[in-house]
Protein backbone atom coordinates (compact mmCIF):
# COMPACT_ATOMS: atom_id res chain seq x y z
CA UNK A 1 5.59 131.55 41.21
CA UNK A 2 6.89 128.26 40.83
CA UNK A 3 5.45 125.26 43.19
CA UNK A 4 8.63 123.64 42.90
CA UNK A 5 11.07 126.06 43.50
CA UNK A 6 9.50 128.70 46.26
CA UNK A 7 10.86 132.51 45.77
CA UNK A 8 13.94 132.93 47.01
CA UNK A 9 15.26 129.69 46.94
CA UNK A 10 17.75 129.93 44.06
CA UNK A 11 19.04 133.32 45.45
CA UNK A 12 19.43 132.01 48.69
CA UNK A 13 20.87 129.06 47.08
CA UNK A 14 23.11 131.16 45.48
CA UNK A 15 24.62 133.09 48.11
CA UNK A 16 25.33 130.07 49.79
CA UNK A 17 27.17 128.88 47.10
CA UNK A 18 29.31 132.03 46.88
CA UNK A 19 29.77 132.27 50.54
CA UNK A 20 31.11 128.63 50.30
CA UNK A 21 33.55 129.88 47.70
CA UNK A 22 34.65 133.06 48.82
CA UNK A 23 35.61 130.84 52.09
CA UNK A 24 37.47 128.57 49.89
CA UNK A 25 39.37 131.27 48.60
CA UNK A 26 40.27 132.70 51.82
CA UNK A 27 41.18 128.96 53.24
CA UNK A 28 43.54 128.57 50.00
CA UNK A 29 45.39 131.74 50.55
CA UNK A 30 45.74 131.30 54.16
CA UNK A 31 47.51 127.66 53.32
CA UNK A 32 49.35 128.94 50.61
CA UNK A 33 50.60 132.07 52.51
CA UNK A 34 51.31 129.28 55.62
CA UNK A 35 53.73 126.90 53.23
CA UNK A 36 55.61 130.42 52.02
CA UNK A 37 56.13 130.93 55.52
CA UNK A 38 57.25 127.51 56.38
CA UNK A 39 59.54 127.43 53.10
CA UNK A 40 61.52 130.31 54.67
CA UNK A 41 62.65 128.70 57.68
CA UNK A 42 65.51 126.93 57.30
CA UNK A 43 66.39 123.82 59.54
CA UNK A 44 69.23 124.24 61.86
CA UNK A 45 72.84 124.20 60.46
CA UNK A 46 75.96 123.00 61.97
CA UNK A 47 77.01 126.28 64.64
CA UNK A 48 80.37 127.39 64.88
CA UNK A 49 81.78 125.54 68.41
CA UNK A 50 79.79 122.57 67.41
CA UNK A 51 79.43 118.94 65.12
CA UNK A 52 78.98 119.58 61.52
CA UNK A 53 75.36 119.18 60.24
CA UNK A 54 74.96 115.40 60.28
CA UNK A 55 75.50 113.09 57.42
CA UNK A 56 71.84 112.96 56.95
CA UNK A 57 70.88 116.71 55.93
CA UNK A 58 67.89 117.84 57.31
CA UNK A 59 64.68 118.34 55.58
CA UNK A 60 65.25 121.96 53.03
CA UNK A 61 68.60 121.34 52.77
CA UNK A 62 70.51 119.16 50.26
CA UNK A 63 73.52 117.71 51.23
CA UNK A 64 76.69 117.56 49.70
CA UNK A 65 79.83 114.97 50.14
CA UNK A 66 82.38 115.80 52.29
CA UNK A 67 84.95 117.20 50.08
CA UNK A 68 88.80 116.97 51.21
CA UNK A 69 90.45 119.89 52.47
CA UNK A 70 93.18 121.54 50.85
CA UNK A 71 95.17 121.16 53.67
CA UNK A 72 94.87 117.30 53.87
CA UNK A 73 94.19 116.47 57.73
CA UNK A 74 93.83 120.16 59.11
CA UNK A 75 90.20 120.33 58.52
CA UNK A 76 86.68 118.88 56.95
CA UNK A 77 84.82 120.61 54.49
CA UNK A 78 80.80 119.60 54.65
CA UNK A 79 78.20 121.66 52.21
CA UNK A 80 74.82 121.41 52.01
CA UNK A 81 73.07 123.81 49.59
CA UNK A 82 69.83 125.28 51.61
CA UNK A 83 66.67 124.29 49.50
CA UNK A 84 66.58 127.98 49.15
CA UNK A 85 69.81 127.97 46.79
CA UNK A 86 72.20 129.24 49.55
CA UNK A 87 75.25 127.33 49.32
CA UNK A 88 76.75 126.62 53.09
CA UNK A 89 80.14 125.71 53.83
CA UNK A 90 81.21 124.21 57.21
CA UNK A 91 84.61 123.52 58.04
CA UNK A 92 85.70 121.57 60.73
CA UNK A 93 88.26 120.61 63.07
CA UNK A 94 89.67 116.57 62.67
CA UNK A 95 87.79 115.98 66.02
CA UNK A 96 84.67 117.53 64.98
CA UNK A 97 84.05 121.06 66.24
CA UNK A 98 83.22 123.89 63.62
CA UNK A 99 86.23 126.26 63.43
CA UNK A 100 84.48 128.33 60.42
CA UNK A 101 81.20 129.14 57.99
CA UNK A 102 80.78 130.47 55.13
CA UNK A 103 77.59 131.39 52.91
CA UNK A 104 76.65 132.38 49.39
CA UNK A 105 73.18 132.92 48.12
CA UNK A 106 69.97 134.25 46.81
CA UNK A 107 68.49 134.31 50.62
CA UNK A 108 70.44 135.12 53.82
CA UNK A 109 70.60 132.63 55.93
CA UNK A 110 69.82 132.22 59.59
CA UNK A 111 72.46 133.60 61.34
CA UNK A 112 71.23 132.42 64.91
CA UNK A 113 71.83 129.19 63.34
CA UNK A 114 75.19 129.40 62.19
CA UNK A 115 76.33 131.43 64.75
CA UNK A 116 75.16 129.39 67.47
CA UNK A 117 76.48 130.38 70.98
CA UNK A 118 78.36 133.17 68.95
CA UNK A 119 75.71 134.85 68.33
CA UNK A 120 74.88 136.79 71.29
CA UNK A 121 77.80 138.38 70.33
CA UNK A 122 77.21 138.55 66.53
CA UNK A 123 73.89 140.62 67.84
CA UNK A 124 75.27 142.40 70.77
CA UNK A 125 77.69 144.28 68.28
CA UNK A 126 75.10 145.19 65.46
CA UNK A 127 72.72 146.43 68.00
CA UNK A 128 75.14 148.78 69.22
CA UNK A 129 76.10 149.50 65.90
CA UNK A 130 72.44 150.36 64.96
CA UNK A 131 72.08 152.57 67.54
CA UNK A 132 75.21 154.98 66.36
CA UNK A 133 73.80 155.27 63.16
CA UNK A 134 75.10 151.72 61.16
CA UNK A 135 72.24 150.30 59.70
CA UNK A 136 72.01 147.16 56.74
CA UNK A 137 74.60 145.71 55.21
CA UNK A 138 78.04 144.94 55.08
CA UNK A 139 78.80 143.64 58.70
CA UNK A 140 82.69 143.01 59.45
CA UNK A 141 82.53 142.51 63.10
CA UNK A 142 86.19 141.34 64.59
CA UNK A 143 86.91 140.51 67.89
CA UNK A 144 89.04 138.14 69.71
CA UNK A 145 86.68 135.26 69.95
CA UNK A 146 84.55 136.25 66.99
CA UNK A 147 85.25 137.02 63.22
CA UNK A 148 82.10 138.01 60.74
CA UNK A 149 82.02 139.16 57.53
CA UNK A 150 78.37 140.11 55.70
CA UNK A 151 77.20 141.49 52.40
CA UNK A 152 75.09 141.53 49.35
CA UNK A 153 71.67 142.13 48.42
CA UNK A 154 68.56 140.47 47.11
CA UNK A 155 69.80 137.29 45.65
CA UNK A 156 73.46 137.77 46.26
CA UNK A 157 74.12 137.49 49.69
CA UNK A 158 77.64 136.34 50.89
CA UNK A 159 79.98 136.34 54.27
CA UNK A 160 81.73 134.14 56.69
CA UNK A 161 82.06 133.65 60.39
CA UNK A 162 84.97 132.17 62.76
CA UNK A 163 85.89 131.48 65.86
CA UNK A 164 89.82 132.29 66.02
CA UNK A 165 90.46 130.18 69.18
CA UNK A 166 88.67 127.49 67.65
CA UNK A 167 91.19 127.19 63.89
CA UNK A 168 93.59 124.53 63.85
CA UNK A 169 97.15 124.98 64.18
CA UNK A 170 98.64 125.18 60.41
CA UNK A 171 95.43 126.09 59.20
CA UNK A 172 95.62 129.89 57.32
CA UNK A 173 92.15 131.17 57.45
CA UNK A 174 92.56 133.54 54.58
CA UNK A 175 93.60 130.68 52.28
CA UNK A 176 90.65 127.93 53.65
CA UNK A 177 87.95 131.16 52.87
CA UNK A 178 89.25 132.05 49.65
């Protein structure tokens, strides 16, 4: 034996060292499984009934210059493009309110979000829908205060959303979400 280095010592040594590595490991995947997590939740987006996302796009999303409408004074089209890749139109009303939404993308995004007040509705109407036997996708939900359209799959996920009361006069909503 060794006066220097007692029995035991390196093995002890080296479990340690493990141990400490192991719990690295574990630390690493618990922070890397944390930002995946955080990745996938997407700031708040303008809600139909409400201001367009402001000027300043939130952190996730990228925005995009106003672009004019093709019906020049009718509406404002703002899109941001969700730092997931979903592309998100919002078109508004001259004075500010969101009429209408649109969405194309490899990720869905939040609904709750876009939908804003509308959405009790919005989930009201696919819960009872669930429960008769409609399950997934596509949603077309139409009623007189709500219009939504849904679709896709993985990586290809489309629809719109609108508030009927809320559309301009002059302003076709077939032709604006074209």
């Amino acid at each position: 034996m060794n006066r220097d280095n007692p029995a035991g010592t390196v093995s002890r040594l080296s479990l340690r060292f493990h141990m400490q590595q192991l719990f690295r490991l574990d630390l690493v995947r618990i922070m890397l499984l944390g930002l995946a997590l955080a990745s996938g939740v997407e700031e708040s987006r303008a809600a139909l009934g409400q201001a367009p996302t402001p000027a300043a796009a939130p952190p996730g999303a990228r925005r995009l210059a106003a672009t004019p409408a093709a019906q020049p004074g009718l509406y404002v089209l703002h899109e941001a493009v969700l730092e997931n890749g979903t592309r998100v139109r919002e078109y508004a009303t001259p004075s500010g309110v969101v009429f209408a939404v649109t969405w194309r993308g490899p990720v869905l995004p939040d609904l709750s979000a876009l939908l804003g007040d509308y959405f009790s509705t919005f989930k009201a109407e696919t819960d009872s829908a669930r429960l008769i036997g409609k399950r997934g996708s596509p949603v077309q939900l139409e009623r007189a205060d709500l219009v939504v359209r849904s679709g896709g799959r993985m990586r290809n996920f489309f629809g719109h959303a609108y508030a009927p009361a809320l559309i301009p006069t002059g302003v076709n909503i077939k032709d604006v979400l074209e």
